[in-house]
Protein backbone atom coordinates (compact mmCIF):
# COMPACT_ATOMS: atom_id res chain seq x y z
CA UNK A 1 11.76 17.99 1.52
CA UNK A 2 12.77 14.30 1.52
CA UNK A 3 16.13 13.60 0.84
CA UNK A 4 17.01 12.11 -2.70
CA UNK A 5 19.20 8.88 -2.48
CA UNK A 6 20.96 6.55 -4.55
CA UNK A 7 22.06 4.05 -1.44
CA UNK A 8 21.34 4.14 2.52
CA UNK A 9 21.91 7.32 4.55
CA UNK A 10 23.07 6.84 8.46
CA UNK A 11 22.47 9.70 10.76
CA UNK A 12 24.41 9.27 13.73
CA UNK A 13 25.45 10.53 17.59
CA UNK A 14 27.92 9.73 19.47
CA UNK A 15 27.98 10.04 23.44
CA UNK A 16 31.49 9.94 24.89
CA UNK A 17 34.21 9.84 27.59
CA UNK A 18 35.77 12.82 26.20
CA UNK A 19 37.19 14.66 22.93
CA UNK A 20 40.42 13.26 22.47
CA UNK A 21 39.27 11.05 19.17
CA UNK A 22 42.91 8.74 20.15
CA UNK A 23 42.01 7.74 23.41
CA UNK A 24 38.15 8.70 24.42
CA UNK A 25 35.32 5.79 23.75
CA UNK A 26 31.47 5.88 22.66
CA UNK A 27 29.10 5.86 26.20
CA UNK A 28 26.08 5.51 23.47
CA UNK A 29 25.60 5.75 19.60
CA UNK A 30 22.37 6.35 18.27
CA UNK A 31 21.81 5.07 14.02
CA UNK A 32 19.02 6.73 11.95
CA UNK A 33 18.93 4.63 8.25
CA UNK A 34 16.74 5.69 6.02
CA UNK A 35 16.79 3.97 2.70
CA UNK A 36 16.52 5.27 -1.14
CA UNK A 37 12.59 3.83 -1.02
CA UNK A 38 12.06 5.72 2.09
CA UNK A 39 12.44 3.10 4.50
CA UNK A 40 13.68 4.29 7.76
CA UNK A 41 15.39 2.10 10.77
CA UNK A 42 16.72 3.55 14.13
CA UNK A 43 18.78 1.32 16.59
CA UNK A 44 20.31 3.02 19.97
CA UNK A 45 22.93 1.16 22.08
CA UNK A 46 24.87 2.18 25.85
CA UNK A 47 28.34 1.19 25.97
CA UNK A 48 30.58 0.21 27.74
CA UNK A 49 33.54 2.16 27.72
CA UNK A 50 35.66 0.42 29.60
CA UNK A 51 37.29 2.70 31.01
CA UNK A 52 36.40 5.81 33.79
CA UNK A 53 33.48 7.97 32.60
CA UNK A 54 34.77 11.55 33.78
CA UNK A 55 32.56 13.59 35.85
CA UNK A 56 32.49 16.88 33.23
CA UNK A 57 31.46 14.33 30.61
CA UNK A 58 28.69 12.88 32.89
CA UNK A 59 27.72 16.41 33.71
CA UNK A 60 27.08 16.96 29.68
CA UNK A 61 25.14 13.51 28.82
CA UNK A 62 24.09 12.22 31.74
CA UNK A 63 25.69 9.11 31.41
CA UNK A 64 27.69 7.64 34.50
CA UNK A 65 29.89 4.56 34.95
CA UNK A 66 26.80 2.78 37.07
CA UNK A 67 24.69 3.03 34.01
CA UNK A 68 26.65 1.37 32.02
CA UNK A 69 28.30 -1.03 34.16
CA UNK A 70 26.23 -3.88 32.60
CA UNK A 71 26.06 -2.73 28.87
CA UNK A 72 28.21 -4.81 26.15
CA UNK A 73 31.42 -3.13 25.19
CA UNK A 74 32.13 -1.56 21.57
CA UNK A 75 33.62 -4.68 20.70
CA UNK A 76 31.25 -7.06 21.38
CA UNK A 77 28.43 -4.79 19.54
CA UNK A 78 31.06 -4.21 16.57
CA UNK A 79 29.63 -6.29 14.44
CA UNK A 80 26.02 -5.18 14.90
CA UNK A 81 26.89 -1.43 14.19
CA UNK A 82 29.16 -2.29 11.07
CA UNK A 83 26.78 -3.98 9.46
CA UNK A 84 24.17 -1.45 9.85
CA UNK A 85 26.27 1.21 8.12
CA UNK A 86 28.41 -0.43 5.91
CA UNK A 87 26.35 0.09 2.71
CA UNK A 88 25.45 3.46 3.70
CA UNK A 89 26.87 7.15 3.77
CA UNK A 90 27.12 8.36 6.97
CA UNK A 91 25.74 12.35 8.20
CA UNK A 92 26.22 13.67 11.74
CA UNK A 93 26.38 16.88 13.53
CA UNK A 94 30.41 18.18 13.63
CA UNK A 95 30.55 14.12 12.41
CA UNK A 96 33.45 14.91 9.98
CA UNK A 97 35.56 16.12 12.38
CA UNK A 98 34.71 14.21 15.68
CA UNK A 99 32.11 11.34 15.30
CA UNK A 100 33.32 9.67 11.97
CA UNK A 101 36.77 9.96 13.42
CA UNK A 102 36.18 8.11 16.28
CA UNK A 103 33.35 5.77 15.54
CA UNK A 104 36.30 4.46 12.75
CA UNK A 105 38.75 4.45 15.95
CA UNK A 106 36.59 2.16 17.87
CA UNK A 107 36.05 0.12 14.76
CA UNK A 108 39.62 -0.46 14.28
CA UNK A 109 40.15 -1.20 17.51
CA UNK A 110 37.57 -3.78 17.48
CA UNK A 111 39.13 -5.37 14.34
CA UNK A 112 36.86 -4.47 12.19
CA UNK A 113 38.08 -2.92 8.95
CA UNK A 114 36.54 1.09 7.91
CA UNK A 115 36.96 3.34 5.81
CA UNK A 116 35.11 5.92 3.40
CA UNK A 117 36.49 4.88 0.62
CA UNK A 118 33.17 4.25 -1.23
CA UNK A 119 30.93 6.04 0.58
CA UNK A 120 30.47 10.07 1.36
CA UNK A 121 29.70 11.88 4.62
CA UNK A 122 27.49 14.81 5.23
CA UNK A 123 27.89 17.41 8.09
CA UNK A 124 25.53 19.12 8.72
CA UNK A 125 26.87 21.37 11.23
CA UNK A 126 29.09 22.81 8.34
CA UNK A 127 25.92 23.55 6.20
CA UNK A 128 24.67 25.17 9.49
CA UNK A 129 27.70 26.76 10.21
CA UNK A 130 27.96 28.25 6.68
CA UNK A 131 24.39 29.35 6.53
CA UNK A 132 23.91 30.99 9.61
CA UNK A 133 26.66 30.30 12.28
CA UNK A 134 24.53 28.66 15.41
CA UNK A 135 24.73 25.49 17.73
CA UNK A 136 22.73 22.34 17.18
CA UNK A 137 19.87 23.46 19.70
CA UNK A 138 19.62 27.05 17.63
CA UNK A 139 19.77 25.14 14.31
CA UNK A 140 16.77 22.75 15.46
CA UNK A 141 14.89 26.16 16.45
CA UNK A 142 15.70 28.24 13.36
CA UNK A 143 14.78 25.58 10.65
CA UNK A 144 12.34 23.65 12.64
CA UNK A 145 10.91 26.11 14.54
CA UNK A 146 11.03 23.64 17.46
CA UNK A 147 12.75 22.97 20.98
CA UNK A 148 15.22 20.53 21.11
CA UNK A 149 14.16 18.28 24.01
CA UNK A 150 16.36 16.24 26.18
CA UNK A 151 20.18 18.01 23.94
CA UNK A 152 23.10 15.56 24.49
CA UNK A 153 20.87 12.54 24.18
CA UNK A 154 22.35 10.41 21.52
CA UNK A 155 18.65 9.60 20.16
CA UNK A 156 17.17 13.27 20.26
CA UNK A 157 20.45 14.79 18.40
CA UNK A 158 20.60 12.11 15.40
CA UNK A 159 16.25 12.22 14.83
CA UNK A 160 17.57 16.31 15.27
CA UNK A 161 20.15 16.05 12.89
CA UNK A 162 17.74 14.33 10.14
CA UNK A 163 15.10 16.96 10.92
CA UNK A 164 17.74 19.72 10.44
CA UNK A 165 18.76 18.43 6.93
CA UNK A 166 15.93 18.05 5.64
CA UNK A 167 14.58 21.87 6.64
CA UNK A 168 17.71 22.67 5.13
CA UNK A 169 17.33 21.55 1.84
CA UNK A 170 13.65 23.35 2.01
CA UNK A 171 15.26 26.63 2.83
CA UNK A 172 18.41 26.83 0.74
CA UNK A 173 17.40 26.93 -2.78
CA UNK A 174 21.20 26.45 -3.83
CA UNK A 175 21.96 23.16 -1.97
CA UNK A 176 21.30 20.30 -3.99
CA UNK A 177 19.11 17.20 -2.67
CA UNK A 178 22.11 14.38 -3.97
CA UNK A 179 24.02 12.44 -0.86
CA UNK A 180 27.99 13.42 -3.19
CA UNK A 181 27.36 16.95 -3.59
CA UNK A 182 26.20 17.57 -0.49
CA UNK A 183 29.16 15.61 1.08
CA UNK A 184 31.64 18.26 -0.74
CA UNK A 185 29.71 21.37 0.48
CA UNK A 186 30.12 20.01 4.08
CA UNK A 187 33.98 19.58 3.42
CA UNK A 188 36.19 21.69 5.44
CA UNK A 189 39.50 20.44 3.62
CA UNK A 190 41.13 17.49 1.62
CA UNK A 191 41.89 15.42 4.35
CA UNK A 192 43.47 12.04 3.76
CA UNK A 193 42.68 10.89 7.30
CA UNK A 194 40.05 11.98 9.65
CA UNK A 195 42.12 13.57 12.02
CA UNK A 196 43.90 15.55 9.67
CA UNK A 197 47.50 14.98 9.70
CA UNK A 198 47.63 13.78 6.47
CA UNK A 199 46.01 16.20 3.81
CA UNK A 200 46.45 16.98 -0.55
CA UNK A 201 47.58 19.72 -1.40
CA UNK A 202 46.83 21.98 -4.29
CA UNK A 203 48.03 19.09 -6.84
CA UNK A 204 46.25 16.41 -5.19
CA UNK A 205 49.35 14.82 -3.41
CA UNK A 206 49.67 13.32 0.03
CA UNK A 207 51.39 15.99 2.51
CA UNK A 208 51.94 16.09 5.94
CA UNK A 209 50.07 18.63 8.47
CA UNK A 210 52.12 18.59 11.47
CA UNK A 211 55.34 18.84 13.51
CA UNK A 212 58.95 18.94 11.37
CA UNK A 213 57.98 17.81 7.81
CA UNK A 214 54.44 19.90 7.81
CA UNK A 215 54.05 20.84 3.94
CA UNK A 216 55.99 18.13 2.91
CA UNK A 217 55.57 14.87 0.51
CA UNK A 218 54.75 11.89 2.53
CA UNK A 219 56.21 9.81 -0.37
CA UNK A 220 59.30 12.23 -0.05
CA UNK A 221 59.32 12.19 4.07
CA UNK A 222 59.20 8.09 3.72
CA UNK A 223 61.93 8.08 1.10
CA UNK A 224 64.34 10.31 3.36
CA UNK A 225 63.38 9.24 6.73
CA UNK A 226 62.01 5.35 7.10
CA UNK A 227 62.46 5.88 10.72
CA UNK A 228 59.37 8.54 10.34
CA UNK A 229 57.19 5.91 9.66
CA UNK A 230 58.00 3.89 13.18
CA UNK A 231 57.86 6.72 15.08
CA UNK A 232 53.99 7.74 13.74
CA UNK A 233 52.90 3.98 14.27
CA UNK A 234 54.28 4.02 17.75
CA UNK A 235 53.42 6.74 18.96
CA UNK A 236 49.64 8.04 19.94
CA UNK A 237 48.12 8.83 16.78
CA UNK A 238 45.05 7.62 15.69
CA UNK A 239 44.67 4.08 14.50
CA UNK A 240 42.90 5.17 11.43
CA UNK A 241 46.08 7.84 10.69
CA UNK A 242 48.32 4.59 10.73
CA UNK A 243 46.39 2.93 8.41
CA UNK A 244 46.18 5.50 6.22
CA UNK A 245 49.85 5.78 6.74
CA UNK A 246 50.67 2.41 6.35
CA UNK A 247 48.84 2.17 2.78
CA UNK A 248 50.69 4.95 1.25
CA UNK A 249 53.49 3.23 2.33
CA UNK A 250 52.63 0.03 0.53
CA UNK A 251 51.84 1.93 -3.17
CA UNK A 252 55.50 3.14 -2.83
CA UNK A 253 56.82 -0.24 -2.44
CA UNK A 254 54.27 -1.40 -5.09
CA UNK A 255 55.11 1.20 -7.12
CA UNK A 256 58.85 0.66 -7.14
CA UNK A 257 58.72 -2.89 -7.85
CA UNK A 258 56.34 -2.60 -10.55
């Protein structure tokens, strides 16, 4: 089944130093676009990380510091990847809870401006996950009766990914071919930020996740505590969690002086 669209899907991959979404960097990221009219694009880049590629995660993708010793960094290809998704929605494997959040890191940190404000995402490790509980090597098997050649390549899990979704869609009678609606099946919880630390809760307002004030108002924590607010920007959170931070801060003050 081809997948019904109203704007630009990207499938995406992300090869990395590591897990930590606040301090790791992209190695390689792999774009699959395919358009309403069925156009399809695929771009692949190595990265620089700029910093020490650990042996475990070499181990896992293959990717050493020597290989990409003479690759552009994220920043200098910023502009190239932002453009190619910024009129899309984006759909990974696990992508909600690691890729999106740290492709927007290295955005940020690039100086280049993201959000998903106007867009939805689409995991389909969720659908997966909710369907029949396997990895992304079992899921290629089960719904595409295939073998997933050459795993923790950035290029072979995104074309995998796409594959997957698809099958999907053939198989599950009750999951609806429309970019939104599959974005909300996929959703774990109401998270403000990617990361989590900022959620809604049950009446749609902005709470905290974490530490001391978890449960609690963020509009109520920045009323009672400004210092709360300094300590969360300074500290190692991610970028993306600041800025998120940092706007509801800004409809308080625009909302008490309006």
């Amino acid at each position: 089944m081809e997948l019904k669209l109203n704007r630009p899907i990207c499938f995406f991959d992300l090869e990395t130093t590591g897990i930590d979404v606040a301090k790791d960097r992209i190695v390689e990221i792999s774009i699959f676009k395919v358009y309403p009219n069925g156009n399809k694009e695929s771009k692949t880049w190595l990265v620089n990380p700029t910093i020490p590629i650990p042996p475990t995660a070499t181990a896992v993708h293959g990717i050493s510091d020597e290989k990409v010793a003479n690759e552009p960094t994220f920043k200098e290809l910023a502009g190239q990847i932002h453009a190619m998704i910024k009129d899309a929605d984006l759909a990974g494997f696990n992508s909600d809870r690691f890729d999106i959040p740290l492709l927007a890191e290295e955005l940020l940190r690039a100086d280049v401006d993201f959000d998903m404000k106007n867009r939805v995402s689409v995991d389909v490790q969720t659908i997966f996950h909710k369907k029949e509980e396997r990895t992304l090597s079992a899921a290629y098997k089960f719904y595409c009766n295939g073998i997933l050649d050459n795993a923790h390549s950035a290029e072979a899990d995104t074309m995998a990914t796409y594959e997957i979704l698809k099958a999907q869609l053939d198989r599950y009678d009750d999951l609806e071919n429309d970019m939104k609606a599959l974005s909300e099946f996929t959703t774990r919880k109401k998270s403000v930020d990617f990361a989590g630390f900022i959620a809604l809760n049950a009446e749609g307002k902005e709470i905290f996740t974490f530490g001391k004030h978890k449960g609690a108002l963020v509009d109520d924590v920045l009323e009672k505590e400004p210092g709360y607010f300094g300590w969360i920007q300074n500290a190692e959170f991610p970028l993306y969690t600041k800025k998120v931070l940092t706007g509801i801060k800004l409809r308080k003050l625009n909302n008490k002086f309006n």
